[in-house]
PDB file of N, CA and C in Angstrom:
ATOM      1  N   UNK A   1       0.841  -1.175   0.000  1.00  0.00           N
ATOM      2  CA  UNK A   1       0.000   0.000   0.000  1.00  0.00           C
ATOM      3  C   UNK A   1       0.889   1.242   0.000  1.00  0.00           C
ATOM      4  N   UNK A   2       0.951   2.180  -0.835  1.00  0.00           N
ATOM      5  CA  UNK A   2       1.040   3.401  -0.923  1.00  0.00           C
ATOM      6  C   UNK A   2       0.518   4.719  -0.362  1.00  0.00           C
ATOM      7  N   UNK A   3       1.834   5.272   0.738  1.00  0.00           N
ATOM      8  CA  UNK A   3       1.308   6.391   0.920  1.00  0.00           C
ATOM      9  C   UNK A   3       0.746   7.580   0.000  1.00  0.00           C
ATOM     10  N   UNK A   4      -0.577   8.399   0.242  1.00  0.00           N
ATOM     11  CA  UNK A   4      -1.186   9.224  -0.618  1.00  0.00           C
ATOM     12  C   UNK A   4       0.133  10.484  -0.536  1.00  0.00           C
ATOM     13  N   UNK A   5       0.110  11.006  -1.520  1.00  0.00           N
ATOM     14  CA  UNK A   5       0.842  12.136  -1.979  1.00  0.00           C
ATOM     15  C   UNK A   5       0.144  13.206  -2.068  1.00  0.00           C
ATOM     16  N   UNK A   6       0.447  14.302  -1.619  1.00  0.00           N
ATOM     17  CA  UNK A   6      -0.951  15.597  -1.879  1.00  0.00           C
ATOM     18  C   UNK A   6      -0.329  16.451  -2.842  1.00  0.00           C
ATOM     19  N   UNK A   7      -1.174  16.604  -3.561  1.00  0.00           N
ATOM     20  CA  UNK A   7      -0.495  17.134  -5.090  1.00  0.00           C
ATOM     21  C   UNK A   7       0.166  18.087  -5.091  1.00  0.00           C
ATOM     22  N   UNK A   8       0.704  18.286  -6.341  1.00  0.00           N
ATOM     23  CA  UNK A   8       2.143  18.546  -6.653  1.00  0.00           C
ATOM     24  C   UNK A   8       1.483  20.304  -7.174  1.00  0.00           C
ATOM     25  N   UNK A   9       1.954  21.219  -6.523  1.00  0.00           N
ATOM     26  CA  UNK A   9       1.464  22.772  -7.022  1.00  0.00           C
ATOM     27  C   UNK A   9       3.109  22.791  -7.548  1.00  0.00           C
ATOM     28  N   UNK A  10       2.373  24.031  -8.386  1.00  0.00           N
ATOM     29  CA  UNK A  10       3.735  25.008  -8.979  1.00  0.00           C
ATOM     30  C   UNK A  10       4.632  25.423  -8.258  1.00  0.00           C
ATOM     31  N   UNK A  11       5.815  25.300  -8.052  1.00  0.00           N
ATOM     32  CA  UNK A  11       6.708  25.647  -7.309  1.00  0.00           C
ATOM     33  C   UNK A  11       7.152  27.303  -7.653  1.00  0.00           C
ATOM     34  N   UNK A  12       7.136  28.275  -6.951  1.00  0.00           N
ATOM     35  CA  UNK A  12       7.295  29.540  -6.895  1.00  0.00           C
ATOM     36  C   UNK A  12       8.808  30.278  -6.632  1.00  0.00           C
ATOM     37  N   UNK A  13       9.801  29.755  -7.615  1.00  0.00           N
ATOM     38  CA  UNK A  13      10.902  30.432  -8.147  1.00  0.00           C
ATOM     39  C   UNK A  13      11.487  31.084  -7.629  1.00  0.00           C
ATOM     40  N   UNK A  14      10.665  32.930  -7.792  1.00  0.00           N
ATOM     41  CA  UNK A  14      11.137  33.485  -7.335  1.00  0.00           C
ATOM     42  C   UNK A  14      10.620  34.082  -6.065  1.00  0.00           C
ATOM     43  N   UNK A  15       9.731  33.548  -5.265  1.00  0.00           N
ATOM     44  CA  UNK A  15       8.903  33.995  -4.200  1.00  0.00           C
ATOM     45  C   UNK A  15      10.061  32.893  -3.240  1.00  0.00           C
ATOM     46  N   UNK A  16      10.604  31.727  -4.059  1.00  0.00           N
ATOM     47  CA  UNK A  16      11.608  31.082  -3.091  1.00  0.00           C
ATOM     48  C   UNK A  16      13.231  32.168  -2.876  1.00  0.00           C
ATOM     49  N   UNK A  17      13.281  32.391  -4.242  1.00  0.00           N
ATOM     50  CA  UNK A  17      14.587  33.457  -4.316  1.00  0.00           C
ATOM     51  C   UNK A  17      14.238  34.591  -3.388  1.00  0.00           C
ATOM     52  N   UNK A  18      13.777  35.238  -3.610  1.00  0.00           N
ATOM     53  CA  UNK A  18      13.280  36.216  -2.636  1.00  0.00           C
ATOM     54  C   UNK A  18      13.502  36.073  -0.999  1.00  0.00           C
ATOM     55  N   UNK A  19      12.636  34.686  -0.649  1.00  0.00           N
ATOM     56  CA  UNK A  19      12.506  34.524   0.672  1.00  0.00           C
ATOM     57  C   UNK A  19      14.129  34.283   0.872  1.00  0.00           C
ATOM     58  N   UNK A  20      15.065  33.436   0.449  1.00  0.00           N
ATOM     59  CA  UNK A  20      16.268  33.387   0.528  1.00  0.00           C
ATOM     60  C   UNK A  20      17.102  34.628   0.921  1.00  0.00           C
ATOM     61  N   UNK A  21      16.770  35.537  -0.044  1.00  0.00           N
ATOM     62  CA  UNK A  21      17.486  36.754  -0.289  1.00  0.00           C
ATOM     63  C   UNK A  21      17.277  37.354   1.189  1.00  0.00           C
ATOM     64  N   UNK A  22      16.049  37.531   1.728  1.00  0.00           N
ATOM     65  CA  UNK A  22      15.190  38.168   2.614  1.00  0.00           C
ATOM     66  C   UNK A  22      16.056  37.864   4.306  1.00  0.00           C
ATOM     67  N   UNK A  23      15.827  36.100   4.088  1.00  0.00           N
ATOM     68  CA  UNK A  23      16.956  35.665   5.093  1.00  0.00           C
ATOM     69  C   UNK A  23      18.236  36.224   5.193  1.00  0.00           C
ATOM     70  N   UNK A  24      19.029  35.911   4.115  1.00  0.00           N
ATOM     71  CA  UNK A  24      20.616  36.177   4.149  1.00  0.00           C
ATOM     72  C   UNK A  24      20.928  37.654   4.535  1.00  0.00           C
ATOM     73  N   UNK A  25      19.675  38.845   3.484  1.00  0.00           N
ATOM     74  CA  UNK A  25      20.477  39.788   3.956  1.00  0.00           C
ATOM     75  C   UNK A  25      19.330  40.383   5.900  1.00  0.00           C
ATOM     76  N   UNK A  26      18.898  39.571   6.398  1.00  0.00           N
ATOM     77  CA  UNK A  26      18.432  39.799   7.762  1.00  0.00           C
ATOM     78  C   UNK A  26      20.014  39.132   8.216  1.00  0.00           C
ATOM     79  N   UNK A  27      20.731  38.230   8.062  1.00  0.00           N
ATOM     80  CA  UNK A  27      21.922  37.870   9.031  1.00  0.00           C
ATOM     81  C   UNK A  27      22.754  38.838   8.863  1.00  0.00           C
ATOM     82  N   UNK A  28      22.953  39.016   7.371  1.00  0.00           N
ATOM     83  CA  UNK A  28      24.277  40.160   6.746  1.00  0.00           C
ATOM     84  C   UNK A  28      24.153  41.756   7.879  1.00  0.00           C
ATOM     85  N   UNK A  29      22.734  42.226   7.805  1.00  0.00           N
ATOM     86  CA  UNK A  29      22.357  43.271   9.014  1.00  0.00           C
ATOM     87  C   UNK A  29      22.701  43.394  10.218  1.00  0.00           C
ATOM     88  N   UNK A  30      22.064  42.231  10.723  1.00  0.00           N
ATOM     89  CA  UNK A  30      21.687  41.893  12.263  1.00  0.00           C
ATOM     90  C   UNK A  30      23.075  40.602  12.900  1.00  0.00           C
ATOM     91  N   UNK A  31      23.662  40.123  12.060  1.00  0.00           N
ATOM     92  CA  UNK A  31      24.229  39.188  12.190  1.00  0.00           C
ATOM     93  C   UNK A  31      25.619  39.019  11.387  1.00  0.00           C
ATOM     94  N   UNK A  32      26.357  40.110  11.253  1.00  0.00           N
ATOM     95  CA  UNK A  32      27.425  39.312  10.105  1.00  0.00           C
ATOM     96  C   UNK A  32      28.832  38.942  10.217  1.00  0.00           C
ATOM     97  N   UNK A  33      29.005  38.567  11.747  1.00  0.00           N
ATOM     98  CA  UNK A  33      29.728  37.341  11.862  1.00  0.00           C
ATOM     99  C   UNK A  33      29.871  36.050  11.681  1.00  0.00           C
ATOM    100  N   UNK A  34      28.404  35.821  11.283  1.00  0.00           N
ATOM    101  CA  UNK A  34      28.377  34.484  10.555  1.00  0.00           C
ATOM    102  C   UNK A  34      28.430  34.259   9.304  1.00  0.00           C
ATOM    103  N   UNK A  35      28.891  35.253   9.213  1.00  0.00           N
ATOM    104  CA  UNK A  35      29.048  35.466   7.697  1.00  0.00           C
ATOM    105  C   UNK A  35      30.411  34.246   6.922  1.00  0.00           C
ATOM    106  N   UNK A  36      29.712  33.344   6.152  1.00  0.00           N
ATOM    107  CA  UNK A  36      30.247  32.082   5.698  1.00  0.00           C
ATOM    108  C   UNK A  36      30.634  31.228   6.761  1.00  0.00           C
ATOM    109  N   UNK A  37      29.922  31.024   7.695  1.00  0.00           N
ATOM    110  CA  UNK A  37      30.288  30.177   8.884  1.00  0.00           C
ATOM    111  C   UNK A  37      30.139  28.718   8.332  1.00  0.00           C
ATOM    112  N   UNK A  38      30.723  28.066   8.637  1.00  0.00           N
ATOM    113  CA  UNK A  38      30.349  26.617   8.182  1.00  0.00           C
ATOM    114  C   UNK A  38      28.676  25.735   8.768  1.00  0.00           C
ATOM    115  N   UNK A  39      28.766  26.815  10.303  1.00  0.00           N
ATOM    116  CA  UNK A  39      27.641  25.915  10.993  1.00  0.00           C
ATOM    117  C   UNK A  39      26.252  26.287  10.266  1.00  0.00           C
ATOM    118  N   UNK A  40      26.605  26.926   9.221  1.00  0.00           N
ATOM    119  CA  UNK A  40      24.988  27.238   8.755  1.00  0.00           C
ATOM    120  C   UNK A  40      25.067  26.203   7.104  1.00  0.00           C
ATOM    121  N   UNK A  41      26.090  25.601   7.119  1.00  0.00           N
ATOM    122  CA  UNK A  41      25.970  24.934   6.093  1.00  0.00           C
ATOM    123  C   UNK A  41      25.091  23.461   5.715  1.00  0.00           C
ATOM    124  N   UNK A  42      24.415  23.169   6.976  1.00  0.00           N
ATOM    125  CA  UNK A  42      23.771  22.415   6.949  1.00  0.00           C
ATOM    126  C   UNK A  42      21.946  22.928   6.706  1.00  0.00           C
ATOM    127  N   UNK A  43      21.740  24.059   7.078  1.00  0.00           N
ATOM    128  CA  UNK A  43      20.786  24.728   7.163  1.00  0.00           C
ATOM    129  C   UNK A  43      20.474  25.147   5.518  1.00  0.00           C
ATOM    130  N   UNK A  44      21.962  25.522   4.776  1.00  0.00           N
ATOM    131  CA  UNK A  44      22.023  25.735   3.351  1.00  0.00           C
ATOM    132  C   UNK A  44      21.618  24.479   2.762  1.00  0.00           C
ATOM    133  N   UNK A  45      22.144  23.623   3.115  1.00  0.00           N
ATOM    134  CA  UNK A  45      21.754  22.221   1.837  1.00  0.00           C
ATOM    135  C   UNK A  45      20.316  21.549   2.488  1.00  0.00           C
ATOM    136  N   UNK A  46      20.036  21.770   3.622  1.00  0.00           N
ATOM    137  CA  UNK A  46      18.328  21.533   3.747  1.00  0.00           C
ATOM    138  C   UNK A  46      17.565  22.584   2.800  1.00  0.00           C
ATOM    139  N   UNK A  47      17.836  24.109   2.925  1.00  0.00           N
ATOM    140  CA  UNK A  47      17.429  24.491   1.686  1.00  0.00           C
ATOM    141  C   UNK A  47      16.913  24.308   0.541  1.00  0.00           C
ATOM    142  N   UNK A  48      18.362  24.026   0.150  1.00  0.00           N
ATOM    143  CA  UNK A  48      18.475  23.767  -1.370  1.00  0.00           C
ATOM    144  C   UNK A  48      18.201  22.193  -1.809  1.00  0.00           C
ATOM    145  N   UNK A  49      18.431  21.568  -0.540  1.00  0.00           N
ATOM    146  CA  UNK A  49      16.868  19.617  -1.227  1.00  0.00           C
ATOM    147  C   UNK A  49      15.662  20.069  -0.937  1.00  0.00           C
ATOM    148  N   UNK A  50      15.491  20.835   0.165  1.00  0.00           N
ATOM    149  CA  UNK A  50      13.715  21.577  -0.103  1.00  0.00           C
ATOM    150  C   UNK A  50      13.481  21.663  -1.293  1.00  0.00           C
ATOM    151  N   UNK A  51      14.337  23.024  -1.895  1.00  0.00           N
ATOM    152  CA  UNK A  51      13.837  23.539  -2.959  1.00  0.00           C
ATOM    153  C   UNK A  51      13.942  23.160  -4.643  1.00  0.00           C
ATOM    154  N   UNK A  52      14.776  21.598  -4.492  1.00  0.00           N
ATOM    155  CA  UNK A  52      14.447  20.976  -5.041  1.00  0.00           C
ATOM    156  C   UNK A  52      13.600  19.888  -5.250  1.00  0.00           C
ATOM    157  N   UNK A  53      13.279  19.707  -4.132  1.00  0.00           N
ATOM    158  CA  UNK A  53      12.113  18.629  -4.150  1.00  0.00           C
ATOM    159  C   UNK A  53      10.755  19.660  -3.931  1.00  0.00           C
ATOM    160  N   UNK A  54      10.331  21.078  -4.460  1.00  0.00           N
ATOM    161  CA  UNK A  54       9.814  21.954  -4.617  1.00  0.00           C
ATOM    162  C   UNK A  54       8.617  21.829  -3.254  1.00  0.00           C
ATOM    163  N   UNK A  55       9.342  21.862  -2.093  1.00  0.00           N
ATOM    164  CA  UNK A  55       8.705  21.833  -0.621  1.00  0.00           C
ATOM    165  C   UNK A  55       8.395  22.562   0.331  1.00  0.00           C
ATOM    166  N   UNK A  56       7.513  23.938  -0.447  1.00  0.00           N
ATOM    167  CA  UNK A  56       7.979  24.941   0.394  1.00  0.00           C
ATOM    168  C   UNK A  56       7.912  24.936   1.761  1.00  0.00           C
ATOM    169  N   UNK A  57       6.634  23.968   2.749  1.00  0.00           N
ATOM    170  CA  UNK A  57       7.209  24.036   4.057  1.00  0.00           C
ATOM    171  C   UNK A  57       8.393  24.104   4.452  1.00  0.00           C
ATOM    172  N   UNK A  58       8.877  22.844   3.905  1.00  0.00           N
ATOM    173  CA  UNK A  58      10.595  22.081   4.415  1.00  0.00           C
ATOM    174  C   UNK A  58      11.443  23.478   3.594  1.00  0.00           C
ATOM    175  N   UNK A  59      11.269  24.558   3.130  1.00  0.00           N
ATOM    176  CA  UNK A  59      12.266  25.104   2.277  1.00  0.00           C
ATOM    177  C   UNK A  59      12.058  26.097   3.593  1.00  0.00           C
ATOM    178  N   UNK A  60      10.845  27.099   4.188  1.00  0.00           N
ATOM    179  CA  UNK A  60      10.469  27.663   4.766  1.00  0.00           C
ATOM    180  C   UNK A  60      10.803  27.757   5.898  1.00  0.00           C
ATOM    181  N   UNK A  61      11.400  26.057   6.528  1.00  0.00           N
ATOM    182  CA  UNK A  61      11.860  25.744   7.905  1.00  0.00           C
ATOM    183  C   UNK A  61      12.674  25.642   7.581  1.00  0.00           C
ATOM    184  N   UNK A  62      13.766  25.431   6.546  1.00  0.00           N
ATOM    185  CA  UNK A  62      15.230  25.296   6.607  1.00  0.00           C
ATOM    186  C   UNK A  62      15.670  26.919   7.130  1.00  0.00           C
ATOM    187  N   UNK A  63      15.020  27.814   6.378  1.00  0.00           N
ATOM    188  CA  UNK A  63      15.204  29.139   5.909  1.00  0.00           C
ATOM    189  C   UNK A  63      15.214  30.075   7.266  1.00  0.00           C
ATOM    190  N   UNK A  64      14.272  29.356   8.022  1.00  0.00           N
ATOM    191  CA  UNK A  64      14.128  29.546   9.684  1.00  0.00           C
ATOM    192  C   UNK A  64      15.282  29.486  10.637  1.00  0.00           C
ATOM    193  N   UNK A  65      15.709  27.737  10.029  1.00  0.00           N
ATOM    194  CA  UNK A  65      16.492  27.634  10.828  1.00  0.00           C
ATOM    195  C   UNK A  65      18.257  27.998  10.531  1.00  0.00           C
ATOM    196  N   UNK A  66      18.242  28.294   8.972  1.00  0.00           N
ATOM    197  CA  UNK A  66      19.069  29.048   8.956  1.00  0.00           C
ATOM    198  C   UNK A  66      19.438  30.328   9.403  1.00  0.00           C
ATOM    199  N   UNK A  67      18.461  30.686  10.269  1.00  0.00           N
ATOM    200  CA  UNK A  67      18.203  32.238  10.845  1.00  0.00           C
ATOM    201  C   UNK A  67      18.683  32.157  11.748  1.00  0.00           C
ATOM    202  N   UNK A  68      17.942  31.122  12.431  1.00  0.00           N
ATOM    203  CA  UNK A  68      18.303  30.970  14.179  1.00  0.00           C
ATOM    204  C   UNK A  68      20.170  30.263  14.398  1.00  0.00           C
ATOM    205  N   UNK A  69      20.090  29.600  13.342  1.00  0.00           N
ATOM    206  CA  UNK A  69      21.585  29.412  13.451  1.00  0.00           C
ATOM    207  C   UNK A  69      22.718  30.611  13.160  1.00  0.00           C
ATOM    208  N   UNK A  70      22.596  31.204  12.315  1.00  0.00           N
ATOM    209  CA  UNK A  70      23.230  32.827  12.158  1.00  0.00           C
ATOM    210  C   UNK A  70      23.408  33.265  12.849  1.00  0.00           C
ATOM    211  N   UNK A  71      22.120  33.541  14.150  1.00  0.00           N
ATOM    212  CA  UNK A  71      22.509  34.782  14.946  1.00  0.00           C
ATOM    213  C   UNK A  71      22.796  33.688  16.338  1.00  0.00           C
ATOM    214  N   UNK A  72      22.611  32.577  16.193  1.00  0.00           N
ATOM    215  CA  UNK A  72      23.690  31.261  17.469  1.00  0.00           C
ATOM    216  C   UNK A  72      25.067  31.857  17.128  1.00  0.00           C
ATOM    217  N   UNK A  73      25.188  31.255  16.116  1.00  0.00           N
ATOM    218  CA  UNK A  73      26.817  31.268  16.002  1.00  0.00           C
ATOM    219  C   UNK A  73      27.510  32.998  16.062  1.00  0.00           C
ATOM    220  N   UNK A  74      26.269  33.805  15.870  1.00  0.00           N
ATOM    221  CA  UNK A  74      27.027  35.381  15.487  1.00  0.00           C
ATOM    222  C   UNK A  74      27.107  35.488  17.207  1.00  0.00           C
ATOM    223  N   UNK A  75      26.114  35.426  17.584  1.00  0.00           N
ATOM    224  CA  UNK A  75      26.051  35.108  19.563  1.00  0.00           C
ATOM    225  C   UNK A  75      27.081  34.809  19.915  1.00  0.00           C
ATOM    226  N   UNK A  76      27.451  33.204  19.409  1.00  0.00           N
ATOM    227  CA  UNK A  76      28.952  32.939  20.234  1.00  0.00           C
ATOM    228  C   UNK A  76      29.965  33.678  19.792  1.00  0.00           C
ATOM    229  N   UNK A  77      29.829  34.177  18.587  1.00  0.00           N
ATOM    230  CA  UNK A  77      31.517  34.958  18.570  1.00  0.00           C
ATOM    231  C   UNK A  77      31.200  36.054  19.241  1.00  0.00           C
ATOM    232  N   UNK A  78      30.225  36.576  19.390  1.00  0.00           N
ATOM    233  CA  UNK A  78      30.300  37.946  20.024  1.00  0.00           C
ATOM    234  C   UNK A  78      30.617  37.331  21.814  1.00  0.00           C
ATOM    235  N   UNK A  79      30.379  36.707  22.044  1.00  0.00           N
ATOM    236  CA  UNK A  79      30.723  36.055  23.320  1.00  0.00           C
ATOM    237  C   UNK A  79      31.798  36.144  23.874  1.00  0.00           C
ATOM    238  N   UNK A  80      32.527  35.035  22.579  1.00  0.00           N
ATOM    239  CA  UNK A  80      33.822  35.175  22.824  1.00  0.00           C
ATOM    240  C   UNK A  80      35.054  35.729  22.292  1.00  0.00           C
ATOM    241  N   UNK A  81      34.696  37.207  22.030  1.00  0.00           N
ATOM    242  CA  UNK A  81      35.247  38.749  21.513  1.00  0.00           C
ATOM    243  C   UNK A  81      35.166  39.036  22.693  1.00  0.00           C
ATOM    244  N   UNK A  82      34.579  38.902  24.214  1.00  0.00           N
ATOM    245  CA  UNK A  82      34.207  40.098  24.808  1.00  0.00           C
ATOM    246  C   UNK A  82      35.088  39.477  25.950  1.00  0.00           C
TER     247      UNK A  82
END
């Protein structure tokens, strides 16, 4: 037996580009010691299999948690600067 699949909508391009953009430059602002941190690189490639498997929840929560990881890691360096 096969799980049901709930259909497949148009995947929204640039409303995904956008939201991306929207994220990165909120860390670049508020956050840009994490700027190319590695620890958000996991947060990047949940992303980008979201947004290839055209998911916007899962693209939406990566995008989240690429947030909350930004300003973690911008946190600890400012931590331990001081």
């Amino acid at each position: 037996m096969t799980t049901p699949r709930r259909p497949v909508e148009p995947w929204d391009t640039e409303k995904a580009a956008q939201l991306a953009a929207e994220a990165l430059r909120y860390l670049a602002r508020h956050y840009p010691e994490c700027s190319g941190s590695e620890a958000l690189r996991p947060y990047e490639d949940a992303a980008h299999d979201a947004a290839m498997d055209a998911d916007e929840d899962r693209y939406k929560e990566a995008l989240r948690g690429l947030m909350r990881a930004g300003r973690d890691e911008a946190l600890w360096v400012r931590q331990g600067a001081a």
